[in-house]
N, C-alpha and C. Protein backbone atom coordinates (compact mmCIF):
# COMPACT_ATOMS: atom_id res chain seq x y z
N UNK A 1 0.82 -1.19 0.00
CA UNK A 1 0.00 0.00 0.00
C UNK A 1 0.87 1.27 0.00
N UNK A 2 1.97 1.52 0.48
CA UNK A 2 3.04 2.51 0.82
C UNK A 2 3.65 2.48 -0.90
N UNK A 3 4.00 1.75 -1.16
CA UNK A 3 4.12 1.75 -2.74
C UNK A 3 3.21 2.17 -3.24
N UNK A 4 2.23 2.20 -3.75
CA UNK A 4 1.01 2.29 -4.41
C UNK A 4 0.91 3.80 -3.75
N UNK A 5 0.90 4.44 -3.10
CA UNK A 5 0.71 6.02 -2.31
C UNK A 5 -0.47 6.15 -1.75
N UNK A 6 -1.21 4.65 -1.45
CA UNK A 6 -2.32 5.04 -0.73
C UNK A 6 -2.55 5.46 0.61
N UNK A 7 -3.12 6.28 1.08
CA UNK A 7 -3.27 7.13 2.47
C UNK A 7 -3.51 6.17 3.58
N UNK A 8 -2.93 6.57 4.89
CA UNK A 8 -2.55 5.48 5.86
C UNK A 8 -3.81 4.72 6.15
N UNK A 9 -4.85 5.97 6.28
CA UNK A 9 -6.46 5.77 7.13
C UNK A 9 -6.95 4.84 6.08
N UNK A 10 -6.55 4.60 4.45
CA UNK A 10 -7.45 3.45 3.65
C UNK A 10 -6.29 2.27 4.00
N UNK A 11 -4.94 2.78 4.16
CA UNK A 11 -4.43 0.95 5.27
C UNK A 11 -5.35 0.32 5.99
N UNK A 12 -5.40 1.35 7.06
CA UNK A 12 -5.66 0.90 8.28
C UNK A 12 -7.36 -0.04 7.95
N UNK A 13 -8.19 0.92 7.18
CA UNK A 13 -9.56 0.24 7.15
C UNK A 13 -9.66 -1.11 6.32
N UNK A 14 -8.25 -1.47 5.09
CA UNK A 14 -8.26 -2.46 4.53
C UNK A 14 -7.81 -3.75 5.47
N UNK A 15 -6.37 -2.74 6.33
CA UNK A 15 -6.38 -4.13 7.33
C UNK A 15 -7.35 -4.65 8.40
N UNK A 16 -8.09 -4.00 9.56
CA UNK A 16 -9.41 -3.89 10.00
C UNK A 16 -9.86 -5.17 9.29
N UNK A 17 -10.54 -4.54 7.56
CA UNK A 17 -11.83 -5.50 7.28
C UNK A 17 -11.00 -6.75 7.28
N UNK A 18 -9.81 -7.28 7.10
CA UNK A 18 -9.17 -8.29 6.44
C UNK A 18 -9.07 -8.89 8.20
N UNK A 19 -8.73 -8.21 8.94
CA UNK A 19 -8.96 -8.96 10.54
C UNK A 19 -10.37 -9.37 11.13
N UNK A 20 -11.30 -9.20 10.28
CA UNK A 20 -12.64 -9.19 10.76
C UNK A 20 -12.91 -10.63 9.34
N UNK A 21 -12.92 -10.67 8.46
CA UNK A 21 -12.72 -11.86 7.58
C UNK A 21 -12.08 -12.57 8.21
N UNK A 22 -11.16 -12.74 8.94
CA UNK A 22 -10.55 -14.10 9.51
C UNK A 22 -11.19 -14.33 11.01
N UNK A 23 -11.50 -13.14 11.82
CA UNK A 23 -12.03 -13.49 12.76
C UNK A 23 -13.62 -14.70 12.72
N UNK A 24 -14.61 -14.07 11.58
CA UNK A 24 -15.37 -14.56 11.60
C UNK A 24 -15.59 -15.97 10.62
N UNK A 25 -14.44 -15.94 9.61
CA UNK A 25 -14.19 -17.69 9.01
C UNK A 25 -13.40 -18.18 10.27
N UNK A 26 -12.94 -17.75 11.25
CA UNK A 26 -12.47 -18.94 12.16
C UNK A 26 -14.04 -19.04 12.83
N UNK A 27 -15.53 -18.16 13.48
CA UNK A 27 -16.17 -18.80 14.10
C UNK A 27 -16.96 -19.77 13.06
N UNK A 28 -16.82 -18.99 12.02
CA UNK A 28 -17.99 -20.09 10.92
C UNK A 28 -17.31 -21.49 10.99
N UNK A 29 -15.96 -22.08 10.97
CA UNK A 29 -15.27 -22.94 11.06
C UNK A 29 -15.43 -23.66 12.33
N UNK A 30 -15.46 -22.80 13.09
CA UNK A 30 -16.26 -23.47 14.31
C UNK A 30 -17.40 -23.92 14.37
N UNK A 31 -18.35 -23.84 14.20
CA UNK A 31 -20.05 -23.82 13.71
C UNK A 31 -20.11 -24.49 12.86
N UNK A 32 -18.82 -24.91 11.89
CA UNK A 32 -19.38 -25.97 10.66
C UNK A 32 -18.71 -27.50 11.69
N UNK A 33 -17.59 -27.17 12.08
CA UNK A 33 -16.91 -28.52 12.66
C UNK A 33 -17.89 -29.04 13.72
N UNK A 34 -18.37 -28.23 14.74
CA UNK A 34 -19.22 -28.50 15.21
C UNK A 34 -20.51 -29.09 14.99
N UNK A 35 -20.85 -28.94 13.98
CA UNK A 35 -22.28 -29.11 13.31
C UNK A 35 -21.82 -30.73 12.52
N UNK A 36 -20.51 -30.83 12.54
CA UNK A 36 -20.01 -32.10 11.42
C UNK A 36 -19.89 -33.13 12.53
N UNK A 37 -19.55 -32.75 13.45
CA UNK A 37 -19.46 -33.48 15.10
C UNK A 37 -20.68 -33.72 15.36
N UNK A 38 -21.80 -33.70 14.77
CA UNK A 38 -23.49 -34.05 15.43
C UNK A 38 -24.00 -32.98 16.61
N UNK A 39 -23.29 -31.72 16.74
CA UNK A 39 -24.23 -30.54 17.47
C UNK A 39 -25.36 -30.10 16.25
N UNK A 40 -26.31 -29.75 17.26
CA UNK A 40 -27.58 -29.52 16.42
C UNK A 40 -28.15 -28.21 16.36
N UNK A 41 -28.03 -26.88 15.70
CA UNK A 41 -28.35 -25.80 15.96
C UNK A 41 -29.81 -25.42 15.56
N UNK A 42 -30.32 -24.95 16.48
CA UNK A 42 -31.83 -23.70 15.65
C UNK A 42 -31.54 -22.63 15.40
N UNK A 43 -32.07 -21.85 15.08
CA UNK A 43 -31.98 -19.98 14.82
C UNK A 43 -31.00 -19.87 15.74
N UNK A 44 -31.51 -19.33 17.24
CA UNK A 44 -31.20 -18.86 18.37
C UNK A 44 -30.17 -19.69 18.49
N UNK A 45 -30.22 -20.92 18.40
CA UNK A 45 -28.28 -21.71 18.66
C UNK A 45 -27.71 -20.86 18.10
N UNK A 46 -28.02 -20.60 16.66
CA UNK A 46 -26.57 -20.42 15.83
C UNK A 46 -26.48 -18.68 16.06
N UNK A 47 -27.15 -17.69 16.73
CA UNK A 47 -27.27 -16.64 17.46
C UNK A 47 -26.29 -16.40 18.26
N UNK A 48 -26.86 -17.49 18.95
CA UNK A 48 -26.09 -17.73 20.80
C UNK A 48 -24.61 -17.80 20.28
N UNK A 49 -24.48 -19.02 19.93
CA UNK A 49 -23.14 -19.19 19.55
C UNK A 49 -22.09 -17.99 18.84
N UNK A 50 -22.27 -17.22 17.94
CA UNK A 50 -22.11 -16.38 17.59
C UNK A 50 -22.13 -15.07 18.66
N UNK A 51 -22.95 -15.13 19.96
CA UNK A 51 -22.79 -13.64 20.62
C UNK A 51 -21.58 -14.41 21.71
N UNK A 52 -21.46 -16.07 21.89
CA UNK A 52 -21.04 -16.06 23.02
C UNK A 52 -19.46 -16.17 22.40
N UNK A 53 -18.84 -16.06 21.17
CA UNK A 53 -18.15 -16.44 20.59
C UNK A 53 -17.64 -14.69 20.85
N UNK A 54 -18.29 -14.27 20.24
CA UNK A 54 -18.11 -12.54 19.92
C UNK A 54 -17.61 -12.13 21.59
N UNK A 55 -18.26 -12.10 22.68
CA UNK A 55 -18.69 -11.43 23.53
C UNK A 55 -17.47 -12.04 24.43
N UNK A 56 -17.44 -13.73 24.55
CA UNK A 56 -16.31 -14.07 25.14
C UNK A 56 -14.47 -13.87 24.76
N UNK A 57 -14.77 -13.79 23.30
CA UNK A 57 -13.31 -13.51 22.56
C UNK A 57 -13.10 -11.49 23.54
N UNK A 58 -13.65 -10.73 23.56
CA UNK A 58 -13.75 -9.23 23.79
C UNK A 58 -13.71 -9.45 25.50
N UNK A 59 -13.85 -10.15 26.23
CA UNK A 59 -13.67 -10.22 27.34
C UNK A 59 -12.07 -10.87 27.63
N UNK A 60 -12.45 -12.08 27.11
CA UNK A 60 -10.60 -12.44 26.94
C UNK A 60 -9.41 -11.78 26.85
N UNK A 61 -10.08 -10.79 25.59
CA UNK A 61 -8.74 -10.11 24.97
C UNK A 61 -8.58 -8.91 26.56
N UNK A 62 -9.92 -8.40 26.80
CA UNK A 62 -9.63 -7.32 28.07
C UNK A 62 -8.76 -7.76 29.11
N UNK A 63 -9.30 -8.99 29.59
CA UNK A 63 -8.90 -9.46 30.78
C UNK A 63 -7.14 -9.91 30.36
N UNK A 64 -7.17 -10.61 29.33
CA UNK A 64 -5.74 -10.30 29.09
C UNK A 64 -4.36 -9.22 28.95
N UNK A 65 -5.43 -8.14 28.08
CA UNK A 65 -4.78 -6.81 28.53
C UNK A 65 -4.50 -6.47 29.70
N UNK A 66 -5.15 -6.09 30.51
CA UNK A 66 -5.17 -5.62 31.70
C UNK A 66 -4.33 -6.04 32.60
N UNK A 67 -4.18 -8.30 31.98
CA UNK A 67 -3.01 -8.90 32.93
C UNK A 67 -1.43 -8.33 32.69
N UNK A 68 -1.74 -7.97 31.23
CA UNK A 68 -0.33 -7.40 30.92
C UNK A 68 0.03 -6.30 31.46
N UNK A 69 -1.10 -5.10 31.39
CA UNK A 69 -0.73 -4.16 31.76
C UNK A 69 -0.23 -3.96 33.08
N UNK A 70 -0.56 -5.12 34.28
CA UNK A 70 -0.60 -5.05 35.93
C UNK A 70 1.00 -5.98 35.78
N UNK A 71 1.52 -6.95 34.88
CA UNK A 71 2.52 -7.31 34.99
C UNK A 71 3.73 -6.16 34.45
N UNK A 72 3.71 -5.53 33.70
CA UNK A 72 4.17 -4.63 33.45
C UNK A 72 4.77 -3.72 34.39
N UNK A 73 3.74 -3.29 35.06
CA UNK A 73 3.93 -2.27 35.92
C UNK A 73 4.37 -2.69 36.90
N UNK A 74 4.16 -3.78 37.93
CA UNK A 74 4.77 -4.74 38.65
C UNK A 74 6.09 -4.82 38.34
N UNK A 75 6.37 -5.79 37.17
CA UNK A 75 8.15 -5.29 36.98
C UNK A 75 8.85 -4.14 36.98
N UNK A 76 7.87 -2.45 36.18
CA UNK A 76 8.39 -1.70 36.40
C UNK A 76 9.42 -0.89 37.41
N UNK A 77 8.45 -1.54 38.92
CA UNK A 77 9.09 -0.90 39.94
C UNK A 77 10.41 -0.95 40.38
């Protein structure tokens, strides 16, 4: 993209969508393996699964931050 002279802010939104394409073929990949394993989804399964997928990955990543950030500072002293 730096070759090409395109402006940082259309980087940044190409890389974004391209992290959001892999985020969500890894849950669909989940949801198909699962489904190939004999889980059985309705509407609301395949909902659920999808918010608890979403909702638990965004808690993870926090709670992980935060561990870093408290180890961090801990060594800092």
């Amino acid at each position: 993209m730096k070759e090409a002279g395109a402006a940082s802010k259309l980087t940044i939104l190409i890389v974004g969508e391209s992290l959001m394409n892999d985020g969500t073929a890894m849950v669909l990949f989940i949801l198909y393996y699962n489904m190939l394993e004999g889980t059985t989804y309705d509407a609301g399964g395949i909902i659920e699964f999808f918010l608890s997928m979403t909702l638990g990955s965004c808690c993870l990543g926090i709670t992980l931050g935060l561990a870093t950030v408290w180890i961090l500072g801990f060594f800092d002293r």
